[in-house]
Structures are given as C-alpha cells and as structure tokens.
PDB file of N, CA and C in Angstrom:
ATOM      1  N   UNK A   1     -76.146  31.935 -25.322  1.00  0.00           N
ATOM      2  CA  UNK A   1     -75.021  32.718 -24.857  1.00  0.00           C
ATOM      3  C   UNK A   1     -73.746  31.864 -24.908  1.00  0.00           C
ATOM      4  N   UNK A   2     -72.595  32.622 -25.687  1.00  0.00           N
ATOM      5  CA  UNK A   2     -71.265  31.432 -25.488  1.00  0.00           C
ATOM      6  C   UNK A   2     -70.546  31.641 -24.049  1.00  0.00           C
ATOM      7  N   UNK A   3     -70.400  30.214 -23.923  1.00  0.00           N
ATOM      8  CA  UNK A   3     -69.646  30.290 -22.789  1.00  0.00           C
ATOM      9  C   UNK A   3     -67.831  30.788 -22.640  1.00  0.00           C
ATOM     10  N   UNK A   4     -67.164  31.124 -21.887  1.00  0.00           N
ATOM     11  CA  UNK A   4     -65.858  31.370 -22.022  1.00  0.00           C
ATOM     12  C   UNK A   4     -65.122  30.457 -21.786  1.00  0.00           C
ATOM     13  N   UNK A   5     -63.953  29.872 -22.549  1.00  0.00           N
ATOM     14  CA  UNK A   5     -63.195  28.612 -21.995  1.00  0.00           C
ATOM     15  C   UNK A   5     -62.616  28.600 -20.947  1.00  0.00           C
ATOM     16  N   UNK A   6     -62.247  27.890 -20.075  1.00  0.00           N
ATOM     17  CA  UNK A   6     -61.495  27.404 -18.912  1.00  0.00           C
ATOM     18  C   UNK A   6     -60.079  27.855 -19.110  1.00  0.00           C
ATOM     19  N   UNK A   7     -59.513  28.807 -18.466  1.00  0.00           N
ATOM     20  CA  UNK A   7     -57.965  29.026 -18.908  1.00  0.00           C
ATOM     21  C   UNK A   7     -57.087  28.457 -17.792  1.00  0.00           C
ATOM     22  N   UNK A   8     -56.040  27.547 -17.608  1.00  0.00           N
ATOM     23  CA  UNK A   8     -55.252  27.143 -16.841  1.00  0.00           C
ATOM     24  C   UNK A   8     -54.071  27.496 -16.861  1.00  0.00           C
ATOM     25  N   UNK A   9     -53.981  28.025 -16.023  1.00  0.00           N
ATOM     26  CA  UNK A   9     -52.560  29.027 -15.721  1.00  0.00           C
ATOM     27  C   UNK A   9     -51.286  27.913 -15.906  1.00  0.00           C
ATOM     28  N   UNK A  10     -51.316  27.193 -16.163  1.00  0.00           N
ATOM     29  CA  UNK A  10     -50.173  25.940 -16.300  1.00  0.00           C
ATOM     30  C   UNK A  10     -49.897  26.393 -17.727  1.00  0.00           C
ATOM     31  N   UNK A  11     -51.325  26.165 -18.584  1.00  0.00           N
ATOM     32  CA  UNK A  11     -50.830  25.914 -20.141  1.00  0.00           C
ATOM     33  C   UNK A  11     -50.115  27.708 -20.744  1.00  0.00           C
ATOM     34  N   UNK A  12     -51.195  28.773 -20.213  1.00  0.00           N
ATOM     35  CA  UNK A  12     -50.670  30.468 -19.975  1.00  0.00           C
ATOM     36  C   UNK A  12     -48.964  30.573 -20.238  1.00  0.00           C
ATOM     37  N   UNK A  13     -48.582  29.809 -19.046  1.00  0.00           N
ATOM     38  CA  UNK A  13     -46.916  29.794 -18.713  1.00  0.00           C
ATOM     39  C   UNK A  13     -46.340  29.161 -20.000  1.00  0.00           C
ATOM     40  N   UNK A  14     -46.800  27.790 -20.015  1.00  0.00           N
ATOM     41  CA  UNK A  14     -45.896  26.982 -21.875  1.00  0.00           C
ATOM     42  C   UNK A  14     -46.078  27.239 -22.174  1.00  0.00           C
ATOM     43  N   UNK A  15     -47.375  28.181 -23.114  1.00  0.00           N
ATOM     44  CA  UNK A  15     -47.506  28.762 -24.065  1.00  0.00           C
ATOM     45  C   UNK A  15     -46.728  29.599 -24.334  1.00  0.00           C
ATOM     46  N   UNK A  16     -46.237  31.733 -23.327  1.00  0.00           N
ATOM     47  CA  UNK A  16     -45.471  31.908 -23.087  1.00  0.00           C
ATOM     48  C   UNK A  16     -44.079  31.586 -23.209  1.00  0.00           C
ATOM     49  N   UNK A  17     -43.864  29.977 -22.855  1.00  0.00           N
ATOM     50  CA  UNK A  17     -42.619  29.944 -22.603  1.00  0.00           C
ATOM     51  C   UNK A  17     -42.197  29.092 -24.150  1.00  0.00           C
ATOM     52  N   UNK A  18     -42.769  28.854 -24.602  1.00  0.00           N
ATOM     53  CA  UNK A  18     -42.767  28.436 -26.338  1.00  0.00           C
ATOM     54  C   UNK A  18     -42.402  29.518 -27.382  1.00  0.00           C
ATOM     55  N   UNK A  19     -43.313  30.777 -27.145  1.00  0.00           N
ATOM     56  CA  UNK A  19     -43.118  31.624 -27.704  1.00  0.00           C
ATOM     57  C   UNK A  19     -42.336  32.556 -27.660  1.00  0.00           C
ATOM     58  N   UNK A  20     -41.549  32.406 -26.124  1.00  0.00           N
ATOM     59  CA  UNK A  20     -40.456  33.316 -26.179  1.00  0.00           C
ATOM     60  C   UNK A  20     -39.110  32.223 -26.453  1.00  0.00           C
ATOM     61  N   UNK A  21     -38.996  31.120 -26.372  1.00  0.00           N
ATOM     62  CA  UNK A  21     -38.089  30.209 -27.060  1.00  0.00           C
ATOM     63  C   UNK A  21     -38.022  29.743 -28.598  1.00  0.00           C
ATOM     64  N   UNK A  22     -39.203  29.478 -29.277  1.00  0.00           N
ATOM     65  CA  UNK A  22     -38.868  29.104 -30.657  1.00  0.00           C
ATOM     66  C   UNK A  22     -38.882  30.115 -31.643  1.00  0.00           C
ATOM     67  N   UNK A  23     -38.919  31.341 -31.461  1.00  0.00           N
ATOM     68  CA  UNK A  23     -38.823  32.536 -32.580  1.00  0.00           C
ATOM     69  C   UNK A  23     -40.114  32.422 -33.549  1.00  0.00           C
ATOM     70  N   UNK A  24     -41.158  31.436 -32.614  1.00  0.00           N
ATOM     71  CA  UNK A  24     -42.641  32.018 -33.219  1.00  0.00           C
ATOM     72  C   UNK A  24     -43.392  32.196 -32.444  1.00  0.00           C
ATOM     73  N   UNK A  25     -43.996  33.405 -32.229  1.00  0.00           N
ATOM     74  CA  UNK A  25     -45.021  34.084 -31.438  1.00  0.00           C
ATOM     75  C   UNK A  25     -46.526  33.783 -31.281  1.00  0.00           C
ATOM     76  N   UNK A  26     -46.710  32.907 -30.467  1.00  0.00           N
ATOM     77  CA  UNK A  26     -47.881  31.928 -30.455  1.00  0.00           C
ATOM     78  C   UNK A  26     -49.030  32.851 -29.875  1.00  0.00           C
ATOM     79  N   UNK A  27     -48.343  33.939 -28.772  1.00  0.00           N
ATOM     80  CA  UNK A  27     -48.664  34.784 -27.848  1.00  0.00           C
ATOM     81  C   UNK A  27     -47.707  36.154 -27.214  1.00  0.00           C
ATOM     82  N   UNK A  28     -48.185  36.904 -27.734  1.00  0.00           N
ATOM     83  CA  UNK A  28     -47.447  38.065 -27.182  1.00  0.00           C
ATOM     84  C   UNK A  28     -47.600  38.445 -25.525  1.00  0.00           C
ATOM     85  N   UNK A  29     -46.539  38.868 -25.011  1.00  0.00           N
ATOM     86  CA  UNK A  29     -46.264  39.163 -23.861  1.00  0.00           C
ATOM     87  C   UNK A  29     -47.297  40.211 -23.735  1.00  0.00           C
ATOM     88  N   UNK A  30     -47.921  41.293 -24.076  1.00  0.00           N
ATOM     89  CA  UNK A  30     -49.214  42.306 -23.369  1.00  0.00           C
ATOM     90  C   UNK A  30     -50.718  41.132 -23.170  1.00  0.00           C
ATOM     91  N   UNK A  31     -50.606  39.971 -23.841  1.00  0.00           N
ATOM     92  CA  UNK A  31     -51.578  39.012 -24.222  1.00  0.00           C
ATOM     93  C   UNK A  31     -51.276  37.859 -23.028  1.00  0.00           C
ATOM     94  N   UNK A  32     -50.455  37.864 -22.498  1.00  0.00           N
ATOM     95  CA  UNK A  32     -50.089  36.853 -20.761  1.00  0.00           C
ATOM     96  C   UNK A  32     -50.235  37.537 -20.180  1.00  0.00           C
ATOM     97  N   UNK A  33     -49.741  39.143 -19.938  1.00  0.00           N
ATOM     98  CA  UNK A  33     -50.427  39.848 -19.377  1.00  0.00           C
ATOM     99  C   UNK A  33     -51.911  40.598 -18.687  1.00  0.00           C
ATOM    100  N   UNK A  34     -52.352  40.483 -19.683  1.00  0.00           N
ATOM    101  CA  UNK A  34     -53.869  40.397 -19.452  1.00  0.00           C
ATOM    102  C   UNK A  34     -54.111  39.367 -18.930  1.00  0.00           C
ATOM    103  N   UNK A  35     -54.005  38.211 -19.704  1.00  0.00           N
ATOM    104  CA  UNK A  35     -54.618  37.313 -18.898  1.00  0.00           C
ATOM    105  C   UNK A  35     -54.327  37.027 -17.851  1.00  0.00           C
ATOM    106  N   UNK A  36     -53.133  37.230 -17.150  1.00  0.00           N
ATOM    107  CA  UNK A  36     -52.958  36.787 -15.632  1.00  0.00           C
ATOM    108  C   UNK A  36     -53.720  38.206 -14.818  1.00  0.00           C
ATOM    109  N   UNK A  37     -53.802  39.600 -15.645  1.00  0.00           N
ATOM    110  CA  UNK A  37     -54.630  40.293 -14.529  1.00  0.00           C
ATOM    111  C   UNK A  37     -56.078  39.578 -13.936  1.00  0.00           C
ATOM    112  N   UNK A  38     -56.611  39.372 -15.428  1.00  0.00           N
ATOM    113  CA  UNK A  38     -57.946  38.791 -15.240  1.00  0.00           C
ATOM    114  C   UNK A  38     -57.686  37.290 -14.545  1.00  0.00           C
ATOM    115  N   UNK A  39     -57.032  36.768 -13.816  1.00  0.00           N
ATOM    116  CA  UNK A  39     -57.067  35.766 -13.201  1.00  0.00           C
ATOM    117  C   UNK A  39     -56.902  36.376 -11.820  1.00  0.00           C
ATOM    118  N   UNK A  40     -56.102  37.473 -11.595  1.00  0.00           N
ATOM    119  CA  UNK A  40     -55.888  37.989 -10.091  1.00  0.00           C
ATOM    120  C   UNK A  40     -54.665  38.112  -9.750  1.00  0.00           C
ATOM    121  N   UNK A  41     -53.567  37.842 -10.995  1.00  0.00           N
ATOM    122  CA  UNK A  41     -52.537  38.632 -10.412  1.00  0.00           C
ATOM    123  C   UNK A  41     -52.204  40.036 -10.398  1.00  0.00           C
ATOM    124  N   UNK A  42     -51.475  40.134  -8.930  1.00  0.00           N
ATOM    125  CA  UNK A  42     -51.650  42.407  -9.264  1.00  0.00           C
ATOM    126  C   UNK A  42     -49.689  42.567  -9.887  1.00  0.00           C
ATOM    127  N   UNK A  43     -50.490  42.857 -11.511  1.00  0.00           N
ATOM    128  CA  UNK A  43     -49.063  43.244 -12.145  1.00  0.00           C
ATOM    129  C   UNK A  43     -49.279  44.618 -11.948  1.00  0.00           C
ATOM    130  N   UNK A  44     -47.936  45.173 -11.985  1.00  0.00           N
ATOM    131  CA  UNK A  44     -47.314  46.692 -12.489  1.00  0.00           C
ATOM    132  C   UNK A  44     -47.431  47.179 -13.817  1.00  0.00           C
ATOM    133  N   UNK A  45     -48.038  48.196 -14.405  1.00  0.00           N
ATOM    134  CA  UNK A  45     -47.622  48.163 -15.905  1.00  0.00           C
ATOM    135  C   UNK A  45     -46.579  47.846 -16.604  1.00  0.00           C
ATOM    136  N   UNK A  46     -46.742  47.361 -17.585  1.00  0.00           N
ATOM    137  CA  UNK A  46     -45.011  46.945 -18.295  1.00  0.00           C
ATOM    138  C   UNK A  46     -44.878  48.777 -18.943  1.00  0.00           C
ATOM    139  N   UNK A  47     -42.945  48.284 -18.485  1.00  0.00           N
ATOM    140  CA  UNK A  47     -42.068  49.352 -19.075  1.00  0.00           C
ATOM    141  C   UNK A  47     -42.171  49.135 -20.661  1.00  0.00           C
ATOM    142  N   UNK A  48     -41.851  50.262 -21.613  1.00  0.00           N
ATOM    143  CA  UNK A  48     -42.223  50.112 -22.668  1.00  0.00           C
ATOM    144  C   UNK A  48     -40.677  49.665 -23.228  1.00  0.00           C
ATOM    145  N   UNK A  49     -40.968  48.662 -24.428  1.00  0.00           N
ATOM    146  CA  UNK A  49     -39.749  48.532 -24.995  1.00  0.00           C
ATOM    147  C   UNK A  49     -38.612  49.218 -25.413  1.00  0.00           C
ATOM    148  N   UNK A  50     -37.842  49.013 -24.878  1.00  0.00           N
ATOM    149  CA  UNK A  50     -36.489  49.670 -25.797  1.00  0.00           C
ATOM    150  C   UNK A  50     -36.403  49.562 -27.153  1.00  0.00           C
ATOM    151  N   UNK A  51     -35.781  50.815 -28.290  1.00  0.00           N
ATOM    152  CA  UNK A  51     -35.439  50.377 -29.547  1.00  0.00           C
ATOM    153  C   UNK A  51     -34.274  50.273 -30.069  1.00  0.00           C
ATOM    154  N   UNK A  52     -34.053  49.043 -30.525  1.00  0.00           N
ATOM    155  CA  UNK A  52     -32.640  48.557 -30.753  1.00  0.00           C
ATOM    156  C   UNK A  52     -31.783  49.734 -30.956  1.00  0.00           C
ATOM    157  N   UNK A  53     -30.535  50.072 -30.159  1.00  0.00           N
ATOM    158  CA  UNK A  53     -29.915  51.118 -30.276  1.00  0.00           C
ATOM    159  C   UNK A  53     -30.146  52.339 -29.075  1.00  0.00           C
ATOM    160  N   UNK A  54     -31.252  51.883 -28.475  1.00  0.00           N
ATOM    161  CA  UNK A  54     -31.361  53.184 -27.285  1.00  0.00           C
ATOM    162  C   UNK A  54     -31.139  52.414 -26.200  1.00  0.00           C
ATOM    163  N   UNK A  55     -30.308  53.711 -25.312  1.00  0.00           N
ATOM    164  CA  UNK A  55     -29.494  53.366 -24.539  1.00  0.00           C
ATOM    165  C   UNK A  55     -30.606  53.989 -23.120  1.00  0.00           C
ATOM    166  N   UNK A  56     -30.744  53.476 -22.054  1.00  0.00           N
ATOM    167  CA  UNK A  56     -31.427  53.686 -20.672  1.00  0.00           C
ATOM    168  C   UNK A  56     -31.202  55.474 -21.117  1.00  0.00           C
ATOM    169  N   UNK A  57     -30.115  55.959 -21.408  1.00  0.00           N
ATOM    170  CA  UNK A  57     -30.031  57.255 -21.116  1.00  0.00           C
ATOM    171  C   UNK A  57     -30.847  58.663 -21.754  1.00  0.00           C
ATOM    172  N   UNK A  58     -30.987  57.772 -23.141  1.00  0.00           N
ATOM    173  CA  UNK A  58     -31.413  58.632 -24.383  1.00  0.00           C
ATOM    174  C   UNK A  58     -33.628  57.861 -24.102  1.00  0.00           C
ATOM    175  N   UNK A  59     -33.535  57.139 -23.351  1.00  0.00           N
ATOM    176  CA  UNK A  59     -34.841  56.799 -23.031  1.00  0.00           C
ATOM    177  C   UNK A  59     -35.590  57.518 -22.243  1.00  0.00           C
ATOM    178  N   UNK A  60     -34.409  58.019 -21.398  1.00  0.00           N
ATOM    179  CA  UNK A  60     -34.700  58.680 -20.312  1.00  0.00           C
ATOM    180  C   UNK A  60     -35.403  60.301 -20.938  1.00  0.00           C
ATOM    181  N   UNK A  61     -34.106  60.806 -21.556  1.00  0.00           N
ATOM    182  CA  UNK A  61     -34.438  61.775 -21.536  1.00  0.00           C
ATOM    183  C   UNK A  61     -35.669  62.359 -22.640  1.00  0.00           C
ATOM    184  N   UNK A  62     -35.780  61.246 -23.328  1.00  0.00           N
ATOM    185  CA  UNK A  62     -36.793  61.434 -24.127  1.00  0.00           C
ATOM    186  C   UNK A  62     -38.327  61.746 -23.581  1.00  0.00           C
ATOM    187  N   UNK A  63     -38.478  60.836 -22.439  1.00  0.00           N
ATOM    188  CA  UNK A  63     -39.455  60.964 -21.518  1.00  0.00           C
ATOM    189  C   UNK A  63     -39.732  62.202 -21.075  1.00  0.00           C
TER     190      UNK A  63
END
C-alpha cells in the first residue's frame, strides 16, 4: 500500500506564494485550497473569477 507524503503547511504557503509571484504556476489556488481543507481549515467556497472586463455589476446580474 503507498503511503501519503507528509504535507507541511509552511512549504503549502511558499509554494503558493512563488506561484502567485513569479508568473509560473507551480500550484493553482483551488489546489491550496484543498489542501488546507484536508488539513482542517474551515474555508468558504471561493467566489468565482471575474472575466477581464466584467464589472461586479454585469456579474451580478448574470447570476
């Protein structure tokens, strides 16, 4: 049976914080997400992205 690696919420965060600084995506934000549920933090669902050009208003009403 394989075992699962050890994830440390230290490296989670730089990783994260690499990938939203150098314009290469090491890890996507729904992918820190998960993993901090499965560690025990209680997130909120994420709001869904905006598309370049929509405004809060035209988001809205699309909904």
């Amino acid at each position: 049976m394989r075992e699962e690696p050890e994830i440390e919420l230290d490296d989670i965060i730089r990783l994260a914080e690499i990938s939203a600084t150098s314009g290469t995506q090491y890890i996507r934000p729904d992918e820190v997400r998960k993993i901090l549920v499965k560690l025990g933090f209680p997130l909120t669902e994420a709001e869904p992205e905006k598309q370049p050009g929509q405004t809060e208003e035209t988001s809205r009403s699309r909904s």
